[in-house]
Structures are given as C-alpha cells and as structure tokens.
C-alpha atoms as a PDB file:
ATOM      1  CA  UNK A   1     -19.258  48.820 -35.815  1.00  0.00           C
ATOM      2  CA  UNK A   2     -23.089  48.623 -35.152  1.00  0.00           C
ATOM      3  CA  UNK A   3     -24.652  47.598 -32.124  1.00  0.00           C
ATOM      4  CA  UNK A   4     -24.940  43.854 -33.618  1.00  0.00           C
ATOM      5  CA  UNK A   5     -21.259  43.887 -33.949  1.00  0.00           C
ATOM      6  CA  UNK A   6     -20.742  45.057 -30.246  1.00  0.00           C
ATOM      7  CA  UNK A   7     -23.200  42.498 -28.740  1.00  0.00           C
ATOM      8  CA  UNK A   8     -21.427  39.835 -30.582  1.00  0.00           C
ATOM      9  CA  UNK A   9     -17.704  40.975 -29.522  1.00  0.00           C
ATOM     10  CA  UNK A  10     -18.905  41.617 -25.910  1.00  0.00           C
ATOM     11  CA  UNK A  11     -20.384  37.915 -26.315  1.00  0.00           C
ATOM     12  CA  UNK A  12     -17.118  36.606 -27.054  1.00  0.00           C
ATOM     13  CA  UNK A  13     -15.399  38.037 -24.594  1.00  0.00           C
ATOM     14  CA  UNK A  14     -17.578  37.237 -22.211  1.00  0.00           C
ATOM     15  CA  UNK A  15     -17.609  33.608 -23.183  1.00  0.00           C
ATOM     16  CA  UNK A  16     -13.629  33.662 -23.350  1.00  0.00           C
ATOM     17  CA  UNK A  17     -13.711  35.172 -20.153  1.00  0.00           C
ATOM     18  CA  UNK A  18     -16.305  32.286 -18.476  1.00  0.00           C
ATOM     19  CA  UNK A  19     -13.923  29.323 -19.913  1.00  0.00           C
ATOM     20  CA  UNK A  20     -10.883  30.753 -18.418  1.00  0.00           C
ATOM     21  CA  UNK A  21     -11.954  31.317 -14.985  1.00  0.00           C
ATOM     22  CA  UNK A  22     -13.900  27.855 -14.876  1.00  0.00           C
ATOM     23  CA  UNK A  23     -10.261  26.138 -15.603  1.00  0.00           C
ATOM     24  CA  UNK A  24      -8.682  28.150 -13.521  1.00  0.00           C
ATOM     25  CA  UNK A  25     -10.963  27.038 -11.057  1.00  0.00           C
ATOM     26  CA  UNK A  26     -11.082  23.594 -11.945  1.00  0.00           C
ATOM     27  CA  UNK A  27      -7.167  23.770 -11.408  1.00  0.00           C
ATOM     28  CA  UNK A  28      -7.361  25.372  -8.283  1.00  0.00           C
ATOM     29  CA  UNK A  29      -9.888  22.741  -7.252  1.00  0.00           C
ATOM     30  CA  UNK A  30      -7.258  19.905  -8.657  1.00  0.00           C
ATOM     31  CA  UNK A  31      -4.556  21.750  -6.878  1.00  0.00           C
ATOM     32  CA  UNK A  32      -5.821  21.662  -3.426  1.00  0.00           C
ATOM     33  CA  UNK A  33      -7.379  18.182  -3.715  1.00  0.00           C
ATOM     34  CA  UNK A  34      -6.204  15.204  -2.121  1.00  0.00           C
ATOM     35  CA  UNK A  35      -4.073  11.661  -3.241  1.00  0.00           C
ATOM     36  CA  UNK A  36      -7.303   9.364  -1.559  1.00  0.00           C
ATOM     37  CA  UNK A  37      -5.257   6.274  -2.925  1.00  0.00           C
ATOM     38  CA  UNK A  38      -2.629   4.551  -4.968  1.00  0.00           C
ATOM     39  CA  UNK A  39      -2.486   1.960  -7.646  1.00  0.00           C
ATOM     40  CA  UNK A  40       0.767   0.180  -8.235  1.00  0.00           C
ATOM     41  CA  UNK A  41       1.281  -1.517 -11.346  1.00  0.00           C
ATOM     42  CA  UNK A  42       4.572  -3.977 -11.701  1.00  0.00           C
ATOM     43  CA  UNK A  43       4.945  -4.242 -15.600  1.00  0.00           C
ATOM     44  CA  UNK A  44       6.820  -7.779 -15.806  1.00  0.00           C
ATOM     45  CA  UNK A  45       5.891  -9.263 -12.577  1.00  0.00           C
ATOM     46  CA  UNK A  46       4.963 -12.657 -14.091  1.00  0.00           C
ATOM     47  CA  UNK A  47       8.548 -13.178 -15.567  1.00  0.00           C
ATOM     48  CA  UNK A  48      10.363 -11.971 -12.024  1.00  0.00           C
ATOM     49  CA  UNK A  49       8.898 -11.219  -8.915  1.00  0.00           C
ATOM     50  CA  UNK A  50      11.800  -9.274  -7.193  1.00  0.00           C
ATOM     51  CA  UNK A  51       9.887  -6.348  -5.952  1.00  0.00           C
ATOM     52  CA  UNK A  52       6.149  -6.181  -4.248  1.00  0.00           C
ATOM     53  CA  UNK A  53       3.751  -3.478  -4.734  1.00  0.00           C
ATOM     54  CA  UNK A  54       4.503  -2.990  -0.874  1.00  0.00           C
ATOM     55  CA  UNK A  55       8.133  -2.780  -0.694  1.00  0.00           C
ATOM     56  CA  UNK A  56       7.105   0.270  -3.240  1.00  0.00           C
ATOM     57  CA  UNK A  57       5.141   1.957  -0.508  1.00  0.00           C
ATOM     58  CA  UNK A  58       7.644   1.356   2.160  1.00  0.00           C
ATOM     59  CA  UNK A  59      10.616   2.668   0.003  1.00  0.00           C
ATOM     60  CA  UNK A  60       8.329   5.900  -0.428  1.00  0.00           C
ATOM     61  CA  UNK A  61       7.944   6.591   3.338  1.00  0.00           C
ATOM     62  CA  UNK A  62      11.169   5.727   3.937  1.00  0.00           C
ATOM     63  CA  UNK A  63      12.654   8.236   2.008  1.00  0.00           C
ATOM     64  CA  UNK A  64       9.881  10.818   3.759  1.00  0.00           C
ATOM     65  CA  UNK A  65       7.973  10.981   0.100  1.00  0.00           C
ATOM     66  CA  UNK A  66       4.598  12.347   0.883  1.00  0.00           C
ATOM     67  CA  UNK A  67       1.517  11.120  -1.031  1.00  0.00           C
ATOM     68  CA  UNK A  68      -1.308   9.357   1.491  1.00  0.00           C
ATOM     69  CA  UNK A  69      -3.703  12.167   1.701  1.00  0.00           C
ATOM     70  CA  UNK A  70      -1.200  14.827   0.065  1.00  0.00           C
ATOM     71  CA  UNK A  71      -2.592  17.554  -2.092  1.00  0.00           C
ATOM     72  CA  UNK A  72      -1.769  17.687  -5.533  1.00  0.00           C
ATOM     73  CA  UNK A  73       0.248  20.639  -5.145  1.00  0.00           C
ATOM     74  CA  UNK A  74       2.222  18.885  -2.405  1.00  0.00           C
ATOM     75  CA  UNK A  75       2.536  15.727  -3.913  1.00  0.00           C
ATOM     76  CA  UNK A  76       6.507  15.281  -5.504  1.00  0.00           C
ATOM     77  CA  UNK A  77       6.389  13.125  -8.399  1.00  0.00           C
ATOM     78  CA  UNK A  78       9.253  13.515  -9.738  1.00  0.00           C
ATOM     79  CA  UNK A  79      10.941  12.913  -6.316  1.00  0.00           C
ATOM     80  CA  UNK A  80       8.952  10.019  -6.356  1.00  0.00           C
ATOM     81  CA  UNK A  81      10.147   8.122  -9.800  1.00  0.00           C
ATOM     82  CA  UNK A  82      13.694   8.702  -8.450  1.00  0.00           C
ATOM     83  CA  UNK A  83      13.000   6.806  -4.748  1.00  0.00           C
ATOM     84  CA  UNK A  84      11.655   3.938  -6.424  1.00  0.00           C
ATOM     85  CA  UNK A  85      14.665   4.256  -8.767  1.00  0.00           C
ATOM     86  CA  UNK A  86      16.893   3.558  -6.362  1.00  0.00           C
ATOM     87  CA  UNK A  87      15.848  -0.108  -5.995  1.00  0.00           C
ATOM     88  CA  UNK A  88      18.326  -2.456  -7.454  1.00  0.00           C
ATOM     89  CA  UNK A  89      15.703  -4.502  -9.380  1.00  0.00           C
ATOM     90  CA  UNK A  90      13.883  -1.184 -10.857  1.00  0.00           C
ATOM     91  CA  UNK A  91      14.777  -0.297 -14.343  1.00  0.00           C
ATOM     92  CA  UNK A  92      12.072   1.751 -15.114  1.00  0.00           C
ATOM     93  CA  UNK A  93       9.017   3.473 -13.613  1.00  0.00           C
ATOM     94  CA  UNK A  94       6.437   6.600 -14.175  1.00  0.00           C
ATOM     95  CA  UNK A  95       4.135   8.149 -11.873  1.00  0.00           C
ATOM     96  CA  UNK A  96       0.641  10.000 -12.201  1.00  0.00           C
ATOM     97  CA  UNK A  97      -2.238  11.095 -10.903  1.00  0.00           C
ATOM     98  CA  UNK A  98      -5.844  10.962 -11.934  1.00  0.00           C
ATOM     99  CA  UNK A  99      -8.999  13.274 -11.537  1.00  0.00           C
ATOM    100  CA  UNK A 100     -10.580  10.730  -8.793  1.00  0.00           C
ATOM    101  CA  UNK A 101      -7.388  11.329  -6.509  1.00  0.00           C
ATOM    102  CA  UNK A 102      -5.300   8.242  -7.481  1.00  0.00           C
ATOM    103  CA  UNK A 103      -1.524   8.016  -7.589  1.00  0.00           C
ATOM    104  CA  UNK A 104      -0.428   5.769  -9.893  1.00  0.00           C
ATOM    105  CA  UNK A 105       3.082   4.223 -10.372  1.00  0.00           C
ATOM    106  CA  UNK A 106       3.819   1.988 -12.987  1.00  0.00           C
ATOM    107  CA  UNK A 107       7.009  -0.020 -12.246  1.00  0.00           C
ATOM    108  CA  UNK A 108       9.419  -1.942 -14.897  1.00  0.00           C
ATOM    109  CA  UNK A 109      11.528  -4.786 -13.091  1.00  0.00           C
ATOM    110  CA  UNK A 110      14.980  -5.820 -14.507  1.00  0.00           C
ATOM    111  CA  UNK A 111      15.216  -8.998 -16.000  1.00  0.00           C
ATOM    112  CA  UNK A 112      17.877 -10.918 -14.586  1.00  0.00           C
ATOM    113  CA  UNK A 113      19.211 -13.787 -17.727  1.00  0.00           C
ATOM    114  CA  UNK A 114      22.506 -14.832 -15.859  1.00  0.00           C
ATOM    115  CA  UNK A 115      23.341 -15.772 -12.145  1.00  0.00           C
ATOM    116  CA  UNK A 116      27.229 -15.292 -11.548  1.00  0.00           C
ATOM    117  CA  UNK A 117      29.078 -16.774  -8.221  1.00  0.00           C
ATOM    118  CA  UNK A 118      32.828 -15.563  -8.942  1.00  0.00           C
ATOM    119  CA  UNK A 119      35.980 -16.899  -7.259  1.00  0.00           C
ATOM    120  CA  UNK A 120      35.502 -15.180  -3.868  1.00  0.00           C
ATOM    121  CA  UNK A 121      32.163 -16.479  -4.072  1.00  0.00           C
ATOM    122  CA  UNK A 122      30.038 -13.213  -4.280  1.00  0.00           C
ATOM    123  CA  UNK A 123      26.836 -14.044  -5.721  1.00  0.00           C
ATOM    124  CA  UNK A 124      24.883 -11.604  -8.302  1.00  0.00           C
ATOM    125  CA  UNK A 125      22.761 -11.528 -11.272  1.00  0.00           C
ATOM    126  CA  UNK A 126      23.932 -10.073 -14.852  1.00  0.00           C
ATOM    127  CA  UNK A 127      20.634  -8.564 -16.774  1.00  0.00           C
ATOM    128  CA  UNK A 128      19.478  -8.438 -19.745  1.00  0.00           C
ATOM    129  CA  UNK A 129      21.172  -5.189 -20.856  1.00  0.00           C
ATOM    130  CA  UNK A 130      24.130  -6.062 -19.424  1.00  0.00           C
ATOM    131  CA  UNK A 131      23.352  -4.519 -15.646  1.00  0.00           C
ATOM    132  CA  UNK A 132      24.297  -6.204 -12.480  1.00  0.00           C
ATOM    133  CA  UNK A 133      21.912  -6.833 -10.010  1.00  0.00           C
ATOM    134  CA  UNK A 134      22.607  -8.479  -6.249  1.00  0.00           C
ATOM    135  CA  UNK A 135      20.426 -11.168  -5.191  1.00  0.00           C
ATOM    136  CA  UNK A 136      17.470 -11.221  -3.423  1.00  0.00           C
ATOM    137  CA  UNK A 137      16.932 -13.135   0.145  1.00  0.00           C
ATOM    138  CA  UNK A 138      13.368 -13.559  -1.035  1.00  0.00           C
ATOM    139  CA  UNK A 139      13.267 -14.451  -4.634  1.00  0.00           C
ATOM    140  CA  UNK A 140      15.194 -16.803  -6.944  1.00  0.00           C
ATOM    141  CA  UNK A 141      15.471 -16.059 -10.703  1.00  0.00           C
ATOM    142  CA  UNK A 142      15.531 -19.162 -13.048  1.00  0.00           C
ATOM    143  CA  UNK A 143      18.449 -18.509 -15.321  1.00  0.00           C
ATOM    144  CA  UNK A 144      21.861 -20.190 -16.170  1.00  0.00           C
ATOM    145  CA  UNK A 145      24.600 -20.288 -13.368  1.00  0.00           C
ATOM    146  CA  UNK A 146      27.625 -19.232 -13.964  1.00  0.00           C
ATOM    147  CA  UNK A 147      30.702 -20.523 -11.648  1.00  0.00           C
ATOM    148  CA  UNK A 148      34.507 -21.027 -12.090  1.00  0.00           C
ATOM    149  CA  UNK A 149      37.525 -18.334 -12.315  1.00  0.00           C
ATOM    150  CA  UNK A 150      35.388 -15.720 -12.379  1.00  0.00           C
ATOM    151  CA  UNK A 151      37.579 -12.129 -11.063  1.00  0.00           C
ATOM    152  CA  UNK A 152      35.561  -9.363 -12.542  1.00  0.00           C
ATOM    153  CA  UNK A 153      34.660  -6.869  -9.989  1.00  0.00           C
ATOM    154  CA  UNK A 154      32.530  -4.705 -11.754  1.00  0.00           C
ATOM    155  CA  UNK A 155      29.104  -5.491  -9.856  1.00  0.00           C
ATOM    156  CA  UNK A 156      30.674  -3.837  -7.245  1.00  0.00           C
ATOM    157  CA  UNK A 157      31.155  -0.598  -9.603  1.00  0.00           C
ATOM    158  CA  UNK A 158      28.441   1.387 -11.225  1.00  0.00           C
ATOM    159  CA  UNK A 159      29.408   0.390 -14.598  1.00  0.00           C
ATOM    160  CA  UNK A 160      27.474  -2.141 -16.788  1.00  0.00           C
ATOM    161  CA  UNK A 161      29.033  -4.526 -19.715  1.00  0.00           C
ATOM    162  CA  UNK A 162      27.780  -2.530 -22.737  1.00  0.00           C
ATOM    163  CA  UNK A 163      30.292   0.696 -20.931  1.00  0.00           C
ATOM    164  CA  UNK A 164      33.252  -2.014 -20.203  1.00  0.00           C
ATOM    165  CA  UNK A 165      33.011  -3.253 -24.253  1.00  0.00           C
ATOM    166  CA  UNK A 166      33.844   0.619 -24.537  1.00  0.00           C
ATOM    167  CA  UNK A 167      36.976   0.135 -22.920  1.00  0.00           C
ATOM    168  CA  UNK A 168      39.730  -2.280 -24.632  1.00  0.00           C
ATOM    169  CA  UNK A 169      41.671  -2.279 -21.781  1.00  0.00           C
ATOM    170  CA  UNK A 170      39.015  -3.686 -18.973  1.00  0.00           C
ATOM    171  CA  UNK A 171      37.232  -5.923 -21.744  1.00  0.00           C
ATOM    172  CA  UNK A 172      40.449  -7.862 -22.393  1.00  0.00           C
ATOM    173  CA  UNK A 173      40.350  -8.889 -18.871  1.00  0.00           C
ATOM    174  CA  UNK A 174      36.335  -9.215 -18.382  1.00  0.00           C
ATOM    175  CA  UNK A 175      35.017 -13.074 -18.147  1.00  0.00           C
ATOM    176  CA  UNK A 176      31.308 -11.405 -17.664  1.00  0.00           C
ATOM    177  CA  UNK A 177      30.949  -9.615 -20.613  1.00  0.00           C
ATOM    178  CA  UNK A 178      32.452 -12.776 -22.663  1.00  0.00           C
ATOM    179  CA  UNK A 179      29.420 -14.720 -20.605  1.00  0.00           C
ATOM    180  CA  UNK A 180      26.857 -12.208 -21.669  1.00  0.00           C
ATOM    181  CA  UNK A 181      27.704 -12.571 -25.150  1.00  0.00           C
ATOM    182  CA  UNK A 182      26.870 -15.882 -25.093  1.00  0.00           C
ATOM    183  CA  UNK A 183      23.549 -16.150 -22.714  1.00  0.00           C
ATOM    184  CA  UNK A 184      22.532 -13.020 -24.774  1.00  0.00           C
ATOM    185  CA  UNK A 185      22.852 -15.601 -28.134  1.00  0.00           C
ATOM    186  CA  UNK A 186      21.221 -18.264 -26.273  1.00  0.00           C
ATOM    187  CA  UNK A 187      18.740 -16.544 -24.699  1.00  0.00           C
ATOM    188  CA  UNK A 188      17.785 -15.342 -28.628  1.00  0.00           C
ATOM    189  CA  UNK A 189      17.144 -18.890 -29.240  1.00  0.00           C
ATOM    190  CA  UNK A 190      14.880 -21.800 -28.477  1.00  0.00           C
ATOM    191  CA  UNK A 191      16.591 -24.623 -28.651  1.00  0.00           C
ATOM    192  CA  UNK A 192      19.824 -23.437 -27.456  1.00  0.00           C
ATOM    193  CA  UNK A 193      18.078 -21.768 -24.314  1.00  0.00           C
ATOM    194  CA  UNK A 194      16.544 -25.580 -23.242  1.00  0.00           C
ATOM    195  CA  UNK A 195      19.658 -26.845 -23.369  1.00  0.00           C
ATOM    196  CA  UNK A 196      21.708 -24.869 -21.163  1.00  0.00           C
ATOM    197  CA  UNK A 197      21.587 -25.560 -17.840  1.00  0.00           C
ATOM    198  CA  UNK A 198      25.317 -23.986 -16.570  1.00  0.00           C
ATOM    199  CA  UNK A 199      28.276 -22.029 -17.751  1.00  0.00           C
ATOM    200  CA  UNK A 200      32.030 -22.520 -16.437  1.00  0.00           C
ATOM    201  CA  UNK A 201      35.005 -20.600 -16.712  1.00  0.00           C
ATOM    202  CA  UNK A 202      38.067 -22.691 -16.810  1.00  0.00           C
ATOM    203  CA  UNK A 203      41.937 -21.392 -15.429  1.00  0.00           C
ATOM    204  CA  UNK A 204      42.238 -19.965 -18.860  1.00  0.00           C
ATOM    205  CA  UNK A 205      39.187 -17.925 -18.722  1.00  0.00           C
ATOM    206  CA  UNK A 206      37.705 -20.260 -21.854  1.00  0.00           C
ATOM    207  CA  UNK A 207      34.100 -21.063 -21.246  1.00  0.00           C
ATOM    208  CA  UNK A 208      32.562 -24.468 -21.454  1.00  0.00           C
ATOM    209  CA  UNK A 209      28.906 -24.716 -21.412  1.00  0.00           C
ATOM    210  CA  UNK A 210      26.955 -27.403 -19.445  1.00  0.00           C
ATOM    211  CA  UNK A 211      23.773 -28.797 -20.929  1.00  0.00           C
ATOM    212  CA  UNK A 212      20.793 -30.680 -20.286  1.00  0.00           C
ATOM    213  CA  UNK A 213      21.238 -33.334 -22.716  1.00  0.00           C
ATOM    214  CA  UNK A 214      23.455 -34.464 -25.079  1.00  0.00           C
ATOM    215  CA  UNK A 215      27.196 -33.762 -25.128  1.00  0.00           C
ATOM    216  CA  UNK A 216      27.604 -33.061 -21.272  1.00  0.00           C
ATOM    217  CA  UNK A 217      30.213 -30.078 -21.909  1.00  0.00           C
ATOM    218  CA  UNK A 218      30.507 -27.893 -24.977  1.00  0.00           C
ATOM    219  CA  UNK A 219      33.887 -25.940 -25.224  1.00  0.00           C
ATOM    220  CA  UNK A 220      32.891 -22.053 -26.241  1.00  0.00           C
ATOM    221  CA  UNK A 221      36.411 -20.350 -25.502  1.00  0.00           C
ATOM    222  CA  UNK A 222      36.149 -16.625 -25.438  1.00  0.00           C
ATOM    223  CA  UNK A 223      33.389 -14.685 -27.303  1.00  0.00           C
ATOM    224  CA  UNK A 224      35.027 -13.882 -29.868  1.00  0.00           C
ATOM    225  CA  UNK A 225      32.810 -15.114 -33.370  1.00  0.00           C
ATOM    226  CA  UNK A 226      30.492 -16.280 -30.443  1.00  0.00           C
ATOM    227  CA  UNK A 227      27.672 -16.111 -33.250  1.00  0.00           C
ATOM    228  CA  UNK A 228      29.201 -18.431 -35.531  1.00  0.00           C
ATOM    229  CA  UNK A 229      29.870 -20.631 -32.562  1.00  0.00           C
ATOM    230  CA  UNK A 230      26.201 -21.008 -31.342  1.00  0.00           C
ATOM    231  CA  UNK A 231      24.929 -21.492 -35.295  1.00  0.00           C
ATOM    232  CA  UNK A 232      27.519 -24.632 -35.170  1.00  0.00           C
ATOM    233  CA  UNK A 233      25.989 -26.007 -31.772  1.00  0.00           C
ATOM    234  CA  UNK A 234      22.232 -25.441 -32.956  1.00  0.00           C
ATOM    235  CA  UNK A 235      23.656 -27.112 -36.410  1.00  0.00           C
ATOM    236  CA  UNK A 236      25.431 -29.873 -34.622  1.00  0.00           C
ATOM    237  CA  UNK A 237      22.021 -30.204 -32.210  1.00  0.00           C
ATOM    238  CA  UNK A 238      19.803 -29.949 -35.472  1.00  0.00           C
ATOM    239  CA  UNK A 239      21.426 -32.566 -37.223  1.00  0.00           C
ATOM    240  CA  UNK A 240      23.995 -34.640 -35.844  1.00  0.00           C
ATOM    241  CA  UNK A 241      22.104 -35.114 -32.742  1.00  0.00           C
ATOM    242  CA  UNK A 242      19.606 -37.110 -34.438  1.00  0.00           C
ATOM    243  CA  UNK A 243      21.146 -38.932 -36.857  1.00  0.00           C
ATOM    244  CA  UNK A 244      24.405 -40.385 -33.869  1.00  0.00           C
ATOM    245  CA  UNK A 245      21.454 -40.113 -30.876  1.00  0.00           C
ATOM    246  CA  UNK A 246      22.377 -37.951 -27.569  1.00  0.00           C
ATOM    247  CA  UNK A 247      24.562 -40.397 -25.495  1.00  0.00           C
ATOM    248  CA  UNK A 248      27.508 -40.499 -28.399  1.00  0.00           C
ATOM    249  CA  UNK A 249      29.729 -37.996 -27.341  1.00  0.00           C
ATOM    250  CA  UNK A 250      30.779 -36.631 -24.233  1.00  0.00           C
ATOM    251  CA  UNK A 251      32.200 -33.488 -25.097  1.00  0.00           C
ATOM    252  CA  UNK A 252      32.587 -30.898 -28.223  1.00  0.00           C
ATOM    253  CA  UNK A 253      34.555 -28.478 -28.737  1.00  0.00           C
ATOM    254  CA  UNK A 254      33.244 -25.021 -30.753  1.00  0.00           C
ATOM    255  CA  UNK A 255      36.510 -23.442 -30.521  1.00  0.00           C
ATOM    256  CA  UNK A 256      38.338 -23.829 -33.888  1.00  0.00           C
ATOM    257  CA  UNK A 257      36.802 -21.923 -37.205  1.00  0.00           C
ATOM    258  CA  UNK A 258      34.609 -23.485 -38.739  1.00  0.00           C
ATOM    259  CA  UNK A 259      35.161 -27.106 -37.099  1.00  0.00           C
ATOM    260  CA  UNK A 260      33.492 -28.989 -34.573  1.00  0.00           C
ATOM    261  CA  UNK A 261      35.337 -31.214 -32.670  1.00  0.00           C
ATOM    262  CA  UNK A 262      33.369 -34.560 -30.836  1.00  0.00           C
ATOM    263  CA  UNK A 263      34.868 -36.709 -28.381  1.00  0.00           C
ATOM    264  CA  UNK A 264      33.034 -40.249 -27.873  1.00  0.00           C
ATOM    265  CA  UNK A 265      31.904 -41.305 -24.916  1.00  0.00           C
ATOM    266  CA  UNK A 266      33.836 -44.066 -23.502  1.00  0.00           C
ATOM    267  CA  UNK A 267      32.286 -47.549 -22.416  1.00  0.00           C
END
C-alpha cells in the first residue's frame, strides 16, 4: 500500500473514530440530563373526560415514580406506563422523552357505551370491548342505562365479556354479555343509537328496549340472531314508522324469526 493508501485508511479511521466518541458523548450528555417538564396528552378526552392530566401526575407520585427533575438514566418508563395502567378508565398509554428534557405520556381513555345498575344495585359501566369499568364520583358518561334482573357479577372479577363468550357454561347465565351484543349493534348504527334511550331485563332475563320515540318498548329476548333482530327494528323504523306515524303502537315484539309483532296503542 503506498503512502496515499495509508493517509486515506488512517483518515477513515480517524473519522470513524471522531463519530463514535461524539455519540457516545452525546449519550452520556442525554444520560445525565434532566426531565425539565412533562406533556400529557389524553387521546379521546372530548368523547369522555374520566381522567385529568393531573390525576396522571398524582398517580405517578403516588406510586413513588420519579420524573420532575430525574435524569434520563433515572427516569423508569416502563414503570411508568404500568402506574398509569392501573387506572380503571386507562386502556392504553406510552411514554417518552425528548432531546429538550420533556416527558411525554400519551394516554388512551376507555370508552364506556353501557351503564349497568344490577339487582343489588351496584352501579358500573360496560365498554366498548366488552371491559367493565366502575363509575366515577366526578364524571357521568352519556350512554344507555341498563336496569332490571341483572345478577352477573363479573365487574367484580377481572374477566371481560369477550373471555365469558369463551366459556358456555358462564355465558348461558350472563345478562351483560346478551346486553353488549345489542348496544354493540346499536351503537354500529345511526338511527338505532337515537332511539335508545334504556335497556331492561325482565324475570326471564329477556330484554326489552326503551326508546325515545315511537313504540315505547321493543321486546329483544336474548341475543341470540340479535343482528337479524336490529335489521327488523331499523326496517320496521324505516318504513312502517312513516307510513302508520309514531304514536300507533305501543309495543313490538322482535322475538319470533322473521316476524314482527305490533301491539296498538289503546285510546
């Protein structure tokens, strides 16, 4: 190799050399700087509003999780995630930090679709994925009530609906997951979502929806063919409603295949 060659290698080197030590220094520098502040971001906080940016905070010092004026190196975000995790109304969150010495945690709230009150009278929400939720003293999600002979204890398990469908057994004696079948149907829908105002389950565990307008109660049953059951109330909403007006019946019933039962209103 001639002395050209040589320059050029030692060159490279050299250069090699110079880019790893400035990143190692860089990291070093990274390392042993310090969180000056924190940005909270709450994903869905114009549908619910069920945790504040400084309940976040609180739950973090609560739980003695370091990060006002923590190095980098000190700061646990993984530790973090799973604090804020904890919260009933959290379904999702991810934390980070930035060159300028910002922490920030972006936070997912679950979306509550169904409010339950059971026999016993224990109040709680079911979600949108089929998770319960307890209430909150300081915030009050607009969705569908659901009262009546209502036994299920699962909100007091860690279980959701989608696991109890697993399980033949438990689903045969579940009124929840036949009421999340249906909200999840209505919910999926316009017109069927404006109507509904409440859900009841009767001594049999059949369940009769309340509406806004219309036919005051609509007789669902169980959730079994619960699709075919809300096509025949949009159908009978779509097109009977119009042409008899919304003050002709006072019930229907959705129960039979591929029949829908009206009962008049009396004078």
């Amino acid at each position: 190799m001639n002395r050209k060659g040589v320059f050029r290698l030692i060159l490279r080197i050299l250069t090699v050399v110079t880019i790893v030590t400035m990143f190692g220094f860089v990291s070093y520098r990274r390392h042993e700087s310090s969180i000056g502040k924190t940005e909270i971001d709450i994903m869905n906080k114009g549908e619910v509003r069920f945790i504040h940016e400084n309940d976040i905070l609180q739950l973090l010092e609560e739980k003695n999780v370091p990060f006002k004026g923590v190095s980098y190196g000190e700061l646990e975000l993984k530790r973090a995630e799973e604090v804020i995790l904890e919260h009933p109304a959290v379904r999702s969150v991810e934390a980070w930090t930035t060159q300028d010495g910002t922490l920030h945690l972006q936070v997912e709230q679950r979306k509550p679709v169904l409010r339950v009150i059971d026999l016993l009278n224990d109040s709680y929400y079911i979600d949108d994925q089929g998770g319960f939720m307890p209430v909150s003293e300081e915030y009050t999600a607009r969705v569908p009530v659901a009262t009546g002979f209502i036994a299920d204890r699962f909100h007091h398990q860690n279980i959701s609906l989608p696991e109890i469908a697993d399980q033949d057994s438990i689903l045969a004696v579940s009124e929840t997951d036949d009421l999340f079948a249906f909200i999840r149907l209505i919910n999926r829908d316009a017109l069927l979502q404006a109507l509904t105002e409440q859900m009841y389950v009767d001594p049999n565990g059949d369940i009769e929806l309340v509406t806004k307008w219309g036919p005051k109660t609509v007789l669902l049953g169980k959730s079994d063919d619960a699709p075919m059951k809300m096509m025949k109330l949009k159908l009978f909403y779509t097109q009977a409603i119009p042409t008899v007006g919304l003050d002709a019946y006072e019930s229907i019933n959705l129960t039979l295949r591929n029949q829908i039962i009206c009962t008049k209103k009396t004078i």
